[in-house]
C-alpha atoms as a PDB file:
ATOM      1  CA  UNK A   1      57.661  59.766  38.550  1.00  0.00           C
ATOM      2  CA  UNK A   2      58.567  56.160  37.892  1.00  0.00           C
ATOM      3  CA  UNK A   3      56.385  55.169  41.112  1.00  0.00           C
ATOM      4  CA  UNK A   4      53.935  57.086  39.671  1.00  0.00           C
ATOM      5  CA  UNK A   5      54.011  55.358  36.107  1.00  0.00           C
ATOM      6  CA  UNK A   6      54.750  51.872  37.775  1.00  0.00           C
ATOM      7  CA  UNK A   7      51.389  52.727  39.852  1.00  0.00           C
ATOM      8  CA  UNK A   8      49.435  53.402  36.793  1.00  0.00           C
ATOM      9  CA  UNK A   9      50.797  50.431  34.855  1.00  0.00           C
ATOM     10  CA  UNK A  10      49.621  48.150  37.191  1.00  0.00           C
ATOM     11  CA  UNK A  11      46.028  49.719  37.206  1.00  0.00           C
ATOM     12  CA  UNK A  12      46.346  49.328  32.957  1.00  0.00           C
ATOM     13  CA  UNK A  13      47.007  45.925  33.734  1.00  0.00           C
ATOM     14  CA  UNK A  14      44.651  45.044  36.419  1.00  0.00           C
ATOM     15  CA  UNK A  15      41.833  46.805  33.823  1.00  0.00           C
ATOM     16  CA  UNK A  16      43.484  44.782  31.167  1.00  0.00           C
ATOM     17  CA  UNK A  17      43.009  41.626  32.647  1.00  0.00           C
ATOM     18  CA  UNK A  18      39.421  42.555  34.025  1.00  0.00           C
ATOM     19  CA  UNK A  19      38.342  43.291  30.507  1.00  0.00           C
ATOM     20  CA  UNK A  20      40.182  40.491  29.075  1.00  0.00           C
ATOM     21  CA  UNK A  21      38.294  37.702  31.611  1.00  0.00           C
ATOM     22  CA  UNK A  22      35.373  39.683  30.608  1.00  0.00           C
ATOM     23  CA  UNK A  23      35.669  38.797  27.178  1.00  0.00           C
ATOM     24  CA  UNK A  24      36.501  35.156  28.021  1.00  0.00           C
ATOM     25  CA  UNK A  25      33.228  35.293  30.052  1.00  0.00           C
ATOM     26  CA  UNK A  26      31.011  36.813  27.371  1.00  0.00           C
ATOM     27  CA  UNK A  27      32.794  34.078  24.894  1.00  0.00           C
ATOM     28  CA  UNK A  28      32.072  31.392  27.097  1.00  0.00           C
ATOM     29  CA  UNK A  29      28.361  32.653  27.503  1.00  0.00           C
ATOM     30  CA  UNK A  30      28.134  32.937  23.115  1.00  0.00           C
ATOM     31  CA  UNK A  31      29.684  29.697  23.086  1.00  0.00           C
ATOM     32  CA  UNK A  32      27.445  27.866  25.282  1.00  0.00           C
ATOM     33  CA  UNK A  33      24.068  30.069  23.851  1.00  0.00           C
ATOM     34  CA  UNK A  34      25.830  28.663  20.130  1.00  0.00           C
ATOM     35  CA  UNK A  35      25.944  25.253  21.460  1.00  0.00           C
ATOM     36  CA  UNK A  36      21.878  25.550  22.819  1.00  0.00           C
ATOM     37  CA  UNK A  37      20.905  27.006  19.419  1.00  0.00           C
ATOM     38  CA  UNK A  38      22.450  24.280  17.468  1.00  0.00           C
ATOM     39  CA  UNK A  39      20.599  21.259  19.470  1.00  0.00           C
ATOM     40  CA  UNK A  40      17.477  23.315  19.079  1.00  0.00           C
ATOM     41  CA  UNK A  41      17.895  23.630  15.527  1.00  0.00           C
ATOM     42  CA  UNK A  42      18.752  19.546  15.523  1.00  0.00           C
ATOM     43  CA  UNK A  43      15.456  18.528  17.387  1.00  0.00           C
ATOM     44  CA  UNK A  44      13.352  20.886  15.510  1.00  0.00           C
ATOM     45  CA  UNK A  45      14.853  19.361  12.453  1.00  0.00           C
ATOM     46  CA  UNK A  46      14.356  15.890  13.836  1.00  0.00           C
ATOM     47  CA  UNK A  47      10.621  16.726  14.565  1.00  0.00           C
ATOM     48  CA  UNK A  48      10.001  18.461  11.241  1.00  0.00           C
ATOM     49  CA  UNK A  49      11.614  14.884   9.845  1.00  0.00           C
ATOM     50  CA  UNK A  50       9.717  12.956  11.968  1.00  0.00           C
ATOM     51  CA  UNK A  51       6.182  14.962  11.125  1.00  0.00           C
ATOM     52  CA  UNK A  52       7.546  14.435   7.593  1.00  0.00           C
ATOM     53  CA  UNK A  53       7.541  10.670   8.136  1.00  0.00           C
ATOM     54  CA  UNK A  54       4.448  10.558   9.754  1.00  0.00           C
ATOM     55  CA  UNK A  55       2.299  12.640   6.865  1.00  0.00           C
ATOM     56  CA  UNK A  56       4.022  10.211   4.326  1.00  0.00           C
ATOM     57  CA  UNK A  57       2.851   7.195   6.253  1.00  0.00           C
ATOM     58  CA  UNK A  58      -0.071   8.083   6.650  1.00  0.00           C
ATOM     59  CA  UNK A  59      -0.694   9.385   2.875  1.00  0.00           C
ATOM     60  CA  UNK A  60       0.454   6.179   1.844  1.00  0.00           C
ATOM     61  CA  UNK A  61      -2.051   4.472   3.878  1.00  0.00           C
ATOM     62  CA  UNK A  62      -4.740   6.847   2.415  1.00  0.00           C
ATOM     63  CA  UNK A  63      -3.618   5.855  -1.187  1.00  0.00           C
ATOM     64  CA  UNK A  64      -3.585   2.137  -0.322  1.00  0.00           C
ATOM     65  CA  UNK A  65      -7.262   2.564   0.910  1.00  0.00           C
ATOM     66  CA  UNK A  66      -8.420   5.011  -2.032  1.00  0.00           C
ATOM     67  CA  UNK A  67      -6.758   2.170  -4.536  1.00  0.00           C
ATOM     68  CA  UNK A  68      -8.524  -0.639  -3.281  1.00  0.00           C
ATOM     69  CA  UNK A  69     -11.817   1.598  -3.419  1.00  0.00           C
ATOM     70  CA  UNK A  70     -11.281   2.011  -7.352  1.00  0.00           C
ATOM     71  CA  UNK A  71     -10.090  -2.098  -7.426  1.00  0.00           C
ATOM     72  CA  UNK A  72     -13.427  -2.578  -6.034  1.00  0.00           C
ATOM     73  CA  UNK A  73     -15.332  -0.467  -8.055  1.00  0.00           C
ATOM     74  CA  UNK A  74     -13.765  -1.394 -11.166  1.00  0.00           C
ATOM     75  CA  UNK A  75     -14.802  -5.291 -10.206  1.00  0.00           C
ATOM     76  CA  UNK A  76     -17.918  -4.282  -9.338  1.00  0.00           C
ATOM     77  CA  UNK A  77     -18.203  -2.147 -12.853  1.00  0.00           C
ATOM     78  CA  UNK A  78     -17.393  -5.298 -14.226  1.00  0.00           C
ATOM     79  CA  UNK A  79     -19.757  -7.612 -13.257  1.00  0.00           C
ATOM     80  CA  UNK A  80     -22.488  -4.968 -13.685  1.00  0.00           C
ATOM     81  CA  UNK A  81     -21.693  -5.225 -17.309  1.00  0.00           C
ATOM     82  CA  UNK A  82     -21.414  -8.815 -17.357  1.00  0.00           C
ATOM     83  CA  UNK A  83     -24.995  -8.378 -15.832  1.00  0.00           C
ATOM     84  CA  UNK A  84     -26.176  -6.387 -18.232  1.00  0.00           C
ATOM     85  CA  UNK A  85     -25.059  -8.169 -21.237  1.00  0.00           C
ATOM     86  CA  UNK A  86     -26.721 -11.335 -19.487  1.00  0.00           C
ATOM     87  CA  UNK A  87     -30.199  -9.078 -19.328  1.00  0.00           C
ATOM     88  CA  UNK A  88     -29.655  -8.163 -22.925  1.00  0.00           C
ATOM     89  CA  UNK A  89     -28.794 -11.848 -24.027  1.00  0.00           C
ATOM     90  CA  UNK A  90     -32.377 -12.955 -21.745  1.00  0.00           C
ATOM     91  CA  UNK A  91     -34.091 -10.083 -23.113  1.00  0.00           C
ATOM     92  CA  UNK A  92     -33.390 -11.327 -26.612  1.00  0.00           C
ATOM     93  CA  UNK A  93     -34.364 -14.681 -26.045  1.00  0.00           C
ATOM     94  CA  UNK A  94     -37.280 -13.561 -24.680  1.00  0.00           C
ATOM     95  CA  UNK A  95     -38.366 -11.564 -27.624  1.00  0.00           C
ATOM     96  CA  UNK A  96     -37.413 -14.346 -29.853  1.00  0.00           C
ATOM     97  CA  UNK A  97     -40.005 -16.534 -27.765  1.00  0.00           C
ATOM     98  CA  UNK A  98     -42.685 -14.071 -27.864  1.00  0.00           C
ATOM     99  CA  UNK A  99     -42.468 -14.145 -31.677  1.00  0.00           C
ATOM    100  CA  UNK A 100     -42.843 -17.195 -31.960  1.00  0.00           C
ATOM    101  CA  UNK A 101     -45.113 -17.252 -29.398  1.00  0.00           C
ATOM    102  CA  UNK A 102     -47.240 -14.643 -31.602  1.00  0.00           C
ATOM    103  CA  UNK A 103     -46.495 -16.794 -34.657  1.00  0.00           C
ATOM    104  CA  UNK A 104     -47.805 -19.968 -33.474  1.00  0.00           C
ATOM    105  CA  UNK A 105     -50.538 -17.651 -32.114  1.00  0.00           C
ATOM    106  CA  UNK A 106     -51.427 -16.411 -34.972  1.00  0.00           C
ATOM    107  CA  UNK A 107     -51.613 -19.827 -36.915  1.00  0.00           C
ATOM    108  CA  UNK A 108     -53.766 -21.193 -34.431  1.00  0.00           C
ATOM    109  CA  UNK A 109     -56.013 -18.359 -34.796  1.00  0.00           C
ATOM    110  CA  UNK A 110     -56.632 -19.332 -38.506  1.00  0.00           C
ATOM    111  CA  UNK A 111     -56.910 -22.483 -38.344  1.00  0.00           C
ATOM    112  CA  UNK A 112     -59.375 -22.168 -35.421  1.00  0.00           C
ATOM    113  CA  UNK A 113     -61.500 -19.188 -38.249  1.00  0.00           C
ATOM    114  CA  UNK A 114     -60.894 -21.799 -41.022  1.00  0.00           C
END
């Protein structure tokens, strides 16, 4: 009886310390899967940053060139009215001259019917 039991404790044991190394194994395997997962997670966080960076660079450079477009444009707004308040400033000198023009015109006319 005691062989018997002695026999049979040793298989409990044996079976023990197969299951036991099998859960060292399968902890080992999570551990190391863990360990892949986390400097996946790291890289696709350093891409997603570095896509981030990227977009915002290049944003900024669209700004940049979409604000000088309006600088420009506002200049050139600006000396288009400077233009046009030249035109208007010839324009009235110009009809000032015709008038008198049509005055001096007109009293040449009668003194030429006198």
């Amino acid at each position: 009886q005691l062989h018997l039991t002695m026999s049979e404790k040793n298989e409990l044991t044996k079976s023990l310390e197969m299951a036991q190394k099998q859960l060292e194994e399968k902890e080992s395997e999570m551990k190391r899967e863990i360990s892949e997962y986390k400097d996946r997670l790291l890289q696709a966080e350093k891409d997603h940053q570095d896509a981030l960076t990227e977009a915002n660079r290049q944003n900024e450079v669209e700004i940049e060139a979409c604000q000088d477009k309006v600088n420009s444009l506002e200049h050139f707004i600006s000396s288009q009215k400077l233009e046009i308040e030249h035109l208007k400033s010839n324009k009235e000198e110009l009809n000032n001259s015709l008038k008198e023009a049509n005055q001096t015109l007109g009293e040449l006319l009668k003194i030429k019917v006198r």
